[in-house]
N, C-alpha and C. Protein backbone atom coordinates (compact mmCIF):
# COMPACT_ATOMS: atom_id res chain seq x y z
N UNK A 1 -16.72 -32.76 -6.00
CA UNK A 1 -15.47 -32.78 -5.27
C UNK A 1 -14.32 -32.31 -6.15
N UNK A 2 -14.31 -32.83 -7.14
CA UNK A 2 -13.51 -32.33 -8.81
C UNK A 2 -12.95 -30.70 -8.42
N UNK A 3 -14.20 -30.11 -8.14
CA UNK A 3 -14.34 -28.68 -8.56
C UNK A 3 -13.69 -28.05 -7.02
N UNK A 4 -14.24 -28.63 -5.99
CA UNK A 4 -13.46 -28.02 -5.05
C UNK A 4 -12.11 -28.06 -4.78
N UNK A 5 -11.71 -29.41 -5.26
CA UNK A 5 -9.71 -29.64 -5.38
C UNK A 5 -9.30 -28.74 -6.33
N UNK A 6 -10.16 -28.33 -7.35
CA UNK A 6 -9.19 -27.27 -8.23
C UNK A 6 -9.65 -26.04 -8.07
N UNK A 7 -10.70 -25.52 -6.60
CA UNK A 7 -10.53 -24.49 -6.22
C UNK A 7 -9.27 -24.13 -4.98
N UNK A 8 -9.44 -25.73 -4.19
CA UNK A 8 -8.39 -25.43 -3.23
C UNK A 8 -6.94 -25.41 -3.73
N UNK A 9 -6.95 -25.75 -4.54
CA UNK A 9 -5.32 -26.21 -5.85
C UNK A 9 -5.08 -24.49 -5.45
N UNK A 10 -5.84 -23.87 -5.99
CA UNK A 10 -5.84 -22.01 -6.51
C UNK A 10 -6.12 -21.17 -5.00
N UNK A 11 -6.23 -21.99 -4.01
CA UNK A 11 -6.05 -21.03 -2.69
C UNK A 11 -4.60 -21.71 -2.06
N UNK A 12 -3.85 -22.44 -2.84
CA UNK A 12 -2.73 -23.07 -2.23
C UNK A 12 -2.38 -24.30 -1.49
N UNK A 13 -3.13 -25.12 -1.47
CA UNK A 13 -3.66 -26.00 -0.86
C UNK A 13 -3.28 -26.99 -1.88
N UNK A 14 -2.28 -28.38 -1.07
CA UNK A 14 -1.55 -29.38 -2.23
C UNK A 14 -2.52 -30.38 -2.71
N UNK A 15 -3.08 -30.72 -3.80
CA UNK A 15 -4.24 -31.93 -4.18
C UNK A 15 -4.21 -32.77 -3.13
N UNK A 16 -2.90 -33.31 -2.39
CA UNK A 16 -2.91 -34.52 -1.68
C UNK A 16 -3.91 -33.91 -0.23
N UNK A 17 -3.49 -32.55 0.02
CA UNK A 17 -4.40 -31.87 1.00
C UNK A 17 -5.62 -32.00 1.36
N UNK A 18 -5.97 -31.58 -0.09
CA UNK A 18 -7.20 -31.07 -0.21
C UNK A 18 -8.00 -32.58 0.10
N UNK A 19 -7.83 -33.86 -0.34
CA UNK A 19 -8.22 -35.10 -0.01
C UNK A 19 -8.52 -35.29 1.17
N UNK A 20 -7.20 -34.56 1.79
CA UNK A 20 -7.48 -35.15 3.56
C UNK A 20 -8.49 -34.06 4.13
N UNK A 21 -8.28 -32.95 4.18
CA UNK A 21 -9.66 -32.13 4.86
C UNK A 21 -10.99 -32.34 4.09
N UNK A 22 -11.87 -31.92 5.02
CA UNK A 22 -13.01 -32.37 5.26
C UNK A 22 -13.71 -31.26 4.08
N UNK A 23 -15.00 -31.29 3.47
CA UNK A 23 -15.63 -30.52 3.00
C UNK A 23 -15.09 -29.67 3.44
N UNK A 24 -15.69 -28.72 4.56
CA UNK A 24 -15.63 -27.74 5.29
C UNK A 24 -14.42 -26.73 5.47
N UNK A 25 -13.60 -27.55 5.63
CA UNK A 25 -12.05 -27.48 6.03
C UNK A 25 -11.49 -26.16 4.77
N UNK A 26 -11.75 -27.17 3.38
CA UNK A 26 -11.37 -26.90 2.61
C UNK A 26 -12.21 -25.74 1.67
N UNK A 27 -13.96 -25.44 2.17
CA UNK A 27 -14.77 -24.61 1.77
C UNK A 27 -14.17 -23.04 2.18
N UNK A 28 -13.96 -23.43 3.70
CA UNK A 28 -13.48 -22.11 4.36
C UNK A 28 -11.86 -22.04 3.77
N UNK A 29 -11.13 -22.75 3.07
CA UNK A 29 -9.48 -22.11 3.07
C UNK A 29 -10.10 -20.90 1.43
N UNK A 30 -10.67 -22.25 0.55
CA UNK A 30 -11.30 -21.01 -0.59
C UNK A 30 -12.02 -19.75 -0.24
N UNK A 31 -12.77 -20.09 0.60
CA UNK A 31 -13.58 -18.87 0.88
C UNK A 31 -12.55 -17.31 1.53
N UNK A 32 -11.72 -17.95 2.07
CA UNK A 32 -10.53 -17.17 2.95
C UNK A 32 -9.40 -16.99 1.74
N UNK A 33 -9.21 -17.76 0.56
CA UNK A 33 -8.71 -17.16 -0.22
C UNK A 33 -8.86 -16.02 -1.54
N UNK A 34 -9.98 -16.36 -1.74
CA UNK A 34 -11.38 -15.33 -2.01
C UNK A 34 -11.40 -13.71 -2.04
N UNK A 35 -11.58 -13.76 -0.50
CA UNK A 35 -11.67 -12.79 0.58
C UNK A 35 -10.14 -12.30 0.39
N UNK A 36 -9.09 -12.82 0.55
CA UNK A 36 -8.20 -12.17 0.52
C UNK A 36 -7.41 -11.31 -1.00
N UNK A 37 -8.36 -12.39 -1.67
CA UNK A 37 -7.82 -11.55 -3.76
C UNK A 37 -8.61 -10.85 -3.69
N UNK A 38 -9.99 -10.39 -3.05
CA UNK A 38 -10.91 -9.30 -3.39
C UNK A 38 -10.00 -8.33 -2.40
N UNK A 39 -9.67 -8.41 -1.66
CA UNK A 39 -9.35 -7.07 -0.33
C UNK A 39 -7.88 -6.50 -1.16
N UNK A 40 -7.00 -7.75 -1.80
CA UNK A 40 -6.10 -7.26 -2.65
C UNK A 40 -6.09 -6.11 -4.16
N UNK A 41 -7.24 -7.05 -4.28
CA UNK A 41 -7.90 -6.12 -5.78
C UNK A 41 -8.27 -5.12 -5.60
N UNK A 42 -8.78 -4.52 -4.32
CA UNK A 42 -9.66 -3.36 -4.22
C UNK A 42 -8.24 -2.58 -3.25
N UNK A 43 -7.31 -2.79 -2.80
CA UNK A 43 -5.98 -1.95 -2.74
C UNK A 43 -5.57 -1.74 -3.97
N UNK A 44 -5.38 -2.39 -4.72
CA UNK A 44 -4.50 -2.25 -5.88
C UNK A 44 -5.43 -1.37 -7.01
N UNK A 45 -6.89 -1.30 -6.86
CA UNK A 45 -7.79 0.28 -7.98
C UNK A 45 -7.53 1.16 -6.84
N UNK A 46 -7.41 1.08 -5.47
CA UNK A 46 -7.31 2.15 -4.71
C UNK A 46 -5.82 2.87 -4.83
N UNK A 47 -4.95 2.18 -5.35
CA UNK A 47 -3.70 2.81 -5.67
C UNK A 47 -3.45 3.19 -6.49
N UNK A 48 -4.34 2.55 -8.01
CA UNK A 48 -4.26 3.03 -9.04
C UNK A 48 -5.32 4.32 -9.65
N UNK A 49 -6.38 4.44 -8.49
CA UNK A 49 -7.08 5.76 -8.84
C UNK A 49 -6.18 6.65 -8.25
N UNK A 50 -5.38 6.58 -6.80
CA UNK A 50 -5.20 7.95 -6.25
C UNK A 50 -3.81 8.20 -6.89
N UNK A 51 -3.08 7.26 -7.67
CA UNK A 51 -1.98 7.79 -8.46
C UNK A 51 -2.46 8.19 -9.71
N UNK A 52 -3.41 8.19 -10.00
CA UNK A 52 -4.14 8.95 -11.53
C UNK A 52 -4.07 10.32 -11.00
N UNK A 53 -4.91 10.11 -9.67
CA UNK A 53 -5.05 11.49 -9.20
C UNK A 53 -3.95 12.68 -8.91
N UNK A 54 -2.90 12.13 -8.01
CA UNK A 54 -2.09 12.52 -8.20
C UNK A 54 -1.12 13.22 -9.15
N UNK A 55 -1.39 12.25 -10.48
CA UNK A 55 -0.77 12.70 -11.54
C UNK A 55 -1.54 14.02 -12.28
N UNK A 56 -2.72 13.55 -11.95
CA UNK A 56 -3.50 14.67 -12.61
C UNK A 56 -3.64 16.64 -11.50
N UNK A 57 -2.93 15.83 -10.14
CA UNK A 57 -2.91 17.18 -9.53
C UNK A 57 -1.38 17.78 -9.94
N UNK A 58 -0.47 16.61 -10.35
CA UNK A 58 1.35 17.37 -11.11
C UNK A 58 1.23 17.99 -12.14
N UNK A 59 -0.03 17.67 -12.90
CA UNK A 59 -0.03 18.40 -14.22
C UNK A 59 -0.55 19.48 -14.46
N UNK A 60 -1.49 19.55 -13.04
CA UNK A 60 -2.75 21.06 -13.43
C UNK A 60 -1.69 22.39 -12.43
N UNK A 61 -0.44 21.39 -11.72
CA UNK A 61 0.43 22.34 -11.05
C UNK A 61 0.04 22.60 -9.58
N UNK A 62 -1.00 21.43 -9.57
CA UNK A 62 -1.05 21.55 -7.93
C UNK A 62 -0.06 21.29 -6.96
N UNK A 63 -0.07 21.14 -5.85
CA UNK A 63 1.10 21.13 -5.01
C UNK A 63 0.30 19.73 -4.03
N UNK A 64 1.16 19.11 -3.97
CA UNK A 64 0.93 17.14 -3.81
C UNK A 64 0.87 16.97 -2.71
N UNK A 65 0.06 16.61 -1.66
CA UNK A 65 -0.01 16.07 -0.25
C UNK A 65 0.61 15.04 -0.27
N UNK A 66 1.48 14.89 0.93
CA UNK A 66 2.03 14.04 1.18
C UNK A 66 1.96 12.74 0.36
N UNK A 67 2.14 12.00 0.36
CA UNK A 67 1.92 10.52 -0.06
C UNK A 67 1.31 9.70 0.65
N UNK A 68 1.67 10.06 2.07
CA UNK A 68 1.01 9.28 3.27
C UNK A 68 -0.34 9.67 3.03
N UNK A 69 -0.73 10.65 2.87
CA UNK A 69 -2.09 11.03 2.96
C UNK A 69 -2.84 10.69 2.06
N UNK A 70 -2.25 10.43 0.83
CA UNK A 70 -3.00 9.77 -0.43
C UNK A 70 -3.51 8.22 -0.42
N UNK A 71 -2.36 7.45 0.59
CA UNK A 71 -2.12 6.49 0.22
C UNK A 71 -2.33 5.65 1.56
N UNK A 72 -3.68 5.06 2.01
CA UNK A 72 -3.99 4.73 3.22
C UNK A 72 -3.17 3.60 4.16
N UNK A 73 -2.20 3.15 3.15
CA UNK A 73 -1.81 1.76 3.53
C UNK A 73 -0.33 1.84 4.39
N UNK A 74 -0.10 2.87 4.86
CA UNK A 74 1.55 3.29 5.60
C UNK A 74 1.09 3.44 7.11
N UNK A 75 1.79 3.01 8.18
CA UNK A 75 2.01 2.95 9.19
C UNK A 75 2.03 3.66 10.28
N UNK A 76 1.90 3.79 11.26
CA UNK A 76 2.12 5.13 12.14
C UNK A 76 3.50 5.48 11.99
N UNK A 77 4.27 4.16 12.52
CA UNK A 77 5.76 4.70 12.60
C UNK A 77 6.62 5.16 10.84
N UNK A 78 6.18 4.76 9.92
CA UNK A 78 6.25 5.18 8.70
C UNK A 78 6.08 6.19 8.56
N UNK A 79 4.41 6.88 9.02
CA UNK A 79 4.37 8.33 8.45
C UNK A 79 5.30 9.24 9.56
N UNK A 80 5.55 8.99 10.73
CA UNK A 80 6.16 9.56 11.87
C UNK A 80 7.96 9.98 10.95
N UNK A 81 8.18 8.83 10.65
CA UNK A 81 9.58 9.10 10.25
C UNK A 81 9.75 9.79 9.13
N UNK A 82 8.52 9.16 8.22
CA UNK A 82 8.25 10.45 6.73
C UNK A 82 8.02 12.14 7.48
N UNK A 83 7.34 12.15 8.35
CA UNK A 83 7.25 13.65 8.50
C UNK A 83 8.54 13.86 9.37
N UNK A 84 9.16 13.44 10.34
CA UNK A 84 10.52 14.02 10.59
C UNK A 84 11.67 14.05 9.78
N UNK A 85 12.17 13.63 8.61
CA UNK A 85 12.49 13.77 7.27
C UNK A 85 12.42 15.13 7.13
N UNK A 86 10.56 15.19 6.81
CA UNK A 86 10.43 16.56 6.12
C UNK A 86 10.90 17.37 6.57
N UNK A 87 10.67 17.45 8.25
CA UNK A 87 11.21 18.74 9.18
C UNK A 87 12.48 18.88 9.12
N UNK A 88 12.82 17.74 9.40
CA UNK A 88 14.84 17.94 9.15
C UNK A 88 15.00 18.72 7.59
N UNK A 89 14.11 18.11 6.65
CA UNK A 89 15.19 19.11 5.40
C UNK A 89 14.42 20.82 5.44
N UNK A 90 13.54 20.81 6.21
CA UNK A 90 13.00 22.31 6.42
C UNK A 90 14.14 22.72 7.01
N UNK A 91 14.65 22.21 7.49
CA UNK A 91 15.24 22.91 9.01
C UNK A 91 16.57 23.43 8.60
N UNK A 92 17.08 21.92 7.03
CA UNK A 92 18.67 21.93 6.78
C UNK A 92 18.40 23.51 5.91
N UNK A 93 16.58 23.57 5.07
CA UNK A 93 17.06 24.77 4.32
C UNK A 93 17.19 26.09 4.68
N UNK A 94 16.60 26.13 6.09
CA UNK A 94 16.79 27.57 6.68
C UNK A 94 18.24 27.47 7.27
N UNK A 95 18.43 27.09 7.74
CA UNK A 95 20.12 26.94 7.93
C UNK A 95 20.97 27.47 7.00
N UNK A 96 20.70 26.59 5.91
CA UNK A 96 21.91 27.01 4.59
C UNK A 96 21.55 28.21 4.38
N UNK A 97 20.00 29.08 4.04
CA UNK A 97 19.68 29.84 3.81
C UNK A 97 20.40 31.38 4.81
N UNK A 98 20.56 30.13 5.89
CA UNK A 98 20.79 31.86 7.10
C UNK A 98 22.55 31.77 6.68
N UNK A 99 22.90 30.43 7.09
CA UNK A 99 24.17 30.62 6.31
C UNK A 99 24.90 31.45 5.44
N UNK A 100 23.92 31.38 3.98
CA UNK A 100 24.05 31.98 3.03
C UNK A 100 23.92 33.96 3.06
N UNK A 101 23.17 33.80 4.08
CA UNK A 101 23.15 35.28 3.86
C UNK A 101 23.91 35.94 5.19
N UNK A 102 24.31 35.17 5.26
CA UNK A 102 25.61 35.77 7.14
C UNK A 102 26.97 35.84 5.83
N UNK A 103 27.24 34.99 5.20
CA UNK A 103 27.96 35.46 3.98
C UNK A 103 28.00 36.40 3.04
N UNK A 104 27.01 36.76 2.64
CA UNK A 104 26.92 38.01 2.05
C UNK A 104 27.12 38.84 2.58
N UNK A 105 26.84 39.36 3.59
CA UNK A 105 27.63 40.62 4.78
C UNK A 105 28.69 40.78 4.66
């Protein structure tokens, strides 16, 4: 019992808690806390390989996909607003660009 209060201690769970639930109760909050540091751990090498990668495509002079695309963890409405961004500053540079050369005339 020792060992399970100072596993449930480490899934958040107050000593006085852990007393009152049942075996079970308290098997599944560890087990569910577990589960949730492994799913964390394995985002956090998944962010830290594809920003290696990344870095290693800035240096050989590649040209960088999006971020959204690297990086599985962004939203619909996130990448929606990241790519209308992009279009708007496409859009501001042909503008200035046509701008620029209606001036030169």
């Amino acid at each position: 019992m020792e060992e399970l209060t100072e596993e449930g201690c480490l899934a958040g769970i107050s000593p006085l808690e852990v007393e009152e639930w049942t075996w079970g109760e308290a098997a599944a909050a560890v087990r569910a806390y577990r589960r949730r540091e492994r799913l964390r751990g394995q985002a956090f090498s998944l962010i830290a390989a594809r920003a290696a990668e990344r870095a290693a495509r800035c240096l050989a002079g590649e040209r960088l996909a999006p971020v959204y695309e690297d990086f599985p963890f962004w939203e619909e409405e996130e990448v929606r607003a990241l790519r209308v961004e992009h279009y708007r500053q496409i859009m501001q540079r042909h503008a200035a660009s046509a701008r620029a050369g209606r001036e030169e005339v």
